[in-house]
C-alpha atoms as a PDB file:
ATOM      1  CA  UNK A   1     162.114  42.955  75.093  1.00  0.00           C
ATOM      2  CA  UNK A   2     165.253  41.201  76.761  1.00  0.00           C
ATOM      3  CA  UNK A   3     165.065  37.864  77.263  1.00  0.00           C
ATOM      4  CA  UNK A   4     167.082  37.095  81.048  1.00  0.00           C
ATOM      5  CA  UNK A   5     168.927  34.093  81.093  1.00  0.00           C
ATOM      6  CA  UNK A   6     168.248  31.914  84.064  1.00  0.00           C
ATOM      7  CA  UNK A   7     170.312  31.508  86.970  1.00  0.00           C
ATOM      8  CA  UNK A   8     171.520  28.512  86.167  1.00  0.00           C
ATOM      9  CA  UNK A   9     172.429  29.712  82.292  1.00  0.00           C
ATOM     10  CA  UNK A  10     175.057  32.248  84.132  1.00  0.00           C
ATOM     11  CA  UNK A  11     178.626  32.019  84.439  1.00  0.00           C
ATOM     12  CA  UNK A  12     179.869  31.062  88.173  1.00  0.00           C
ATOM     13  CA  UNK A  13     181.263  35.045  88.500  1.00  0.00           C
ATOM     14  CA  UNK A  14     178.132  36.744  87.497  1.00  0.00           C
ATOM     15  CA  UNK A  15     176.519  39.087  89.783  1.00  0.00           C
ATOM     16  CA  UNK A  16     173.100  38.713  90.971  1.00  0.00           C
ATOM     17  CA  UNK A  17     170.997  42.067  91.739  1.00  0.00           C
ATOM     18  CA  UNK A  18     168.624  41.628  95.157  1.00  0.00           C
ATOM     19  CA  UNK A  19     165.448  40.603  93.713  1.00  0.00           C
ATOM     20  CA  UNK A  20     167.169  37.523  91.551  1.00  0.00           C
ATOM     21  CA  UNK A  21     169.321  36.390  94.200  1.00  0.00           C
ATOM     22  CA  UNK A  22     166.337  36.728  96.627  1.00  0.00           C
ATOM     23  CA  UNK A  23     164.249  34.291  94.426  1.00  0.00           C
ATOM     24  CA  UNK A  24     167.292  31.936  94.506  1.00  0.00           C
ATOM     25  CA  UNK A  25     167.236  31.482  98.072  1.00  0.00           C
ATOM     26  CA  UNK A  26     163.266  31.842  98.125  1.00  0.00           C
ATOM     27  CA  UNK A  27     163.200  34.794 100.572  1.00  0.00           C
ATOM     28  CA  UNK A  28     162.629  38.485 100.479  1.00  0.00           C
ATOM     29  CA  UNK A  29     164.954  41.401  98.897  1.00  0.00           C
ATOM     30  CA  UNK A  30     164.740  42.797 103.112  1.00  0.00           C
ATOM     31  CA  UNK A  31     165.044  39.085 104.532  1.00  0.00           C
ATOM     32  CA  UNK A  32     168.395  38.996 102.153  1.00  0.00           C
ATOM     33  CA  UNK A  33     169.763  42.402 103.650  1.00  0.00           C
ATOM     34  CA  UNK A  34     168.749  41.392 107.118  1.00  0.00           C
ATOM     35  CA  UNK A  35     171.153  38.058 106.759  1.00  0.00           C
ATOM     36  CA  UNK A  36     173.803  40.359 104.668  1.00  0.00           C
ATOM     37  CA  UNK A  37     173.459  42.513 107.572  1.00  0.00           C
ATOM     38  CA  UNK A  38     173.679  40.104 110.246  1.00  0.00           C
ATOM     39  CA  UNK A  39     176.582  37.853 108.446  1.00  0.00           C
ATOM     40  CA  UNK A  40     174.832  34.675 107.605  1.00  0.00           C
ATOM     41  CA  UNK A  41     174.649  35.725 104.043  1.00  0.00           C
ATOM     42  CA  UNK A  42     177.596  36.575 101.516  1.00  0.00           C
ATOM     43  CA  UNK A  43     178.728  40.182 101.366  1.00  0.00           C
ATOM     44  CA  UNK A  44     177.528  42.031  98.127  1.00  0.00           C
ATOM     45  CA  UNK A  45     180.522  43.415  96.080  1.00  0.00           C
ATOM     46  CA  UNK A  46     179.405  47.008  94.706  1.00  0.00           C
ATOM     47  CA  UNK A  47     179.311  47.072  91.165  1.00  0.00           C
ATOM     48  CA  UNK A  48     178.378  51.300  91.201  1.00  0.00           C
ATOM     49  CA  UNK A  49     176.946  54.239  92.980  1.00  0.00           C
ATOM     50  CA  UNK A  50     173.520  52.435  94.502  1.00  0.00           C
ATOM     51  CA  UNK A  51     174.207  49.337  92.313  1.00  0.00           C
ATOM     52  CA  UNK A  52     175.111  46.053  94.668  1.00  0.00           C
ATOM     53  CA  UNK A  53     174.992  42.547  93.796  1.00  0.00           C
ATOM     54  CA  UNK A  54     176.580  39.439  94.894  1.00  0.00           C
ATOM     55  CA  UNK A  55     178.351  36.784  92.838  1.00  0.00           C
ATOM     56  CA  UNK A  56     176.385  33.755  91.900  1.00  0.00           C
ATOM     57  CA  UNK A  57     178.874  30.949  93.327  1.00  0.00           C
ATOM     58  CA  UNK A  58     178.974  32.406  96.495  1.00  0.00           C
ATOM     59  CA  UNK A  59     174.904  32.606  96.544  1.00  0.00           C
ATOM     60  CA  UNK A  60     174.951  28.518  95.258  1.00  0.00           C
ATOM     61  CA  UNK A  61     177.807  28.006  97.345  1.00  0.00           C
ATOM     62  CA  UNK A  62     175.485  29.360 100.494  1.00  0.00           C
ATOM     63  CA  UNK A  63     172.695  27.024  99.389  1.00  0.00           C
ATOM     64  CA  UNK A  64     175.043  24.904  99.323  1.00  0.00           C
ATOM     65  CA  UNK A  65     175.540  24.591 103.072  1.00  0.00           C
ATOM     66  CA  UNK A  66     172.582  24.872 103.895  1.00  0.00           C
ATOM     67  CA  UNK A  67     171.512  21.606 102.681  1.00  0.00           C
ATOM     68  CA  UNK A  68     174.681  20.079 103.896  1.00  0.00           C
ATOM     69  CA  UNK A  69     173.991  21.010 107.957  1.00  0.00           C
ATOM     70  CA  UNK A  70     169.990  19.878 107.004  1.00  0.00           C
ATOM     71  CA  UNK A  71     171.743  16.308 105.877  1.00  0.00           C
ATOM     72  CA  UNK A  72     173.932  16.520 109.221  1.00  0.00           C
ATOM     73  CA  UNK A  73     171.084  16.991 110.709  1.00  0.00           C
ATOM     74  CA  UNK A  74     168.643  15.185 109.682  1.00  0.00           C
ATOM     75  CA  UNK A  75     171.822  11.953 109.874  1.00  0.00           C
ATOM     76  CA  UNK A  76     172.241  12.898 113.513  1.00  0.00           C
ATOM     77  CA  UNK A  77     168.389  12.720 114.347  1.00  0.00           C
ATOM     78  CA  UNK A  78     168.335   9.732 113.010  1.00  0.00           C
ATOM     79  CA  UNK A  79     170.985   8.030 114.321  1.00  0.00           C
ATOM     80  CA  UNK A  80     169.659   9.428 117.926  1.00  0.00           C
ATOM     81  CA  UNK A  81     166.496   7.425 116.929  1.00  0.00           C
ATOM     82  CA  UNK A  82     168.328   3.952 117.139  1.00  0.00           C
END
């Protein structure tokens, strides 16, 4: 049996299959597409005919941002609340 490294074990340029880069961002494989689809997710790079994957430091660079507009945010509100 393979043993897969975790995310975090993988080089920055490694690409992530659906199912491990929908556990990353804690959704579902469809949720992912939907974003993809939509453009509030990275673009998958094809890696082969029906293989797709996108590249690990754009999927932590995504996370990323999210936390940074949740800290903008959440600064905002608060300085609203003074």
């Amino acid at each position: 049996m393979a043993i897969i490294p975790s995310t975090e074990q993988l080089p920055a340029n490694a690409i992530i299959r659906a199912p491990e880069a929908a556990r990353m961002v804690g959704c579902s494989r469809s949720h992912l597409w939907r974003m993809t689809k939509a453009g509030t997710f990275p673009k998958p790079v094809k890696t082969g005919p029906g293989m797709t994957g996108w590249l690990k430091c754009e999927i932590d660079a995504w996370i990323s941002l999210r936390v940074k507009e949740r800290d903008c945010l959440t600064a905002g509100l608060a300085k609203e609340a003074k």
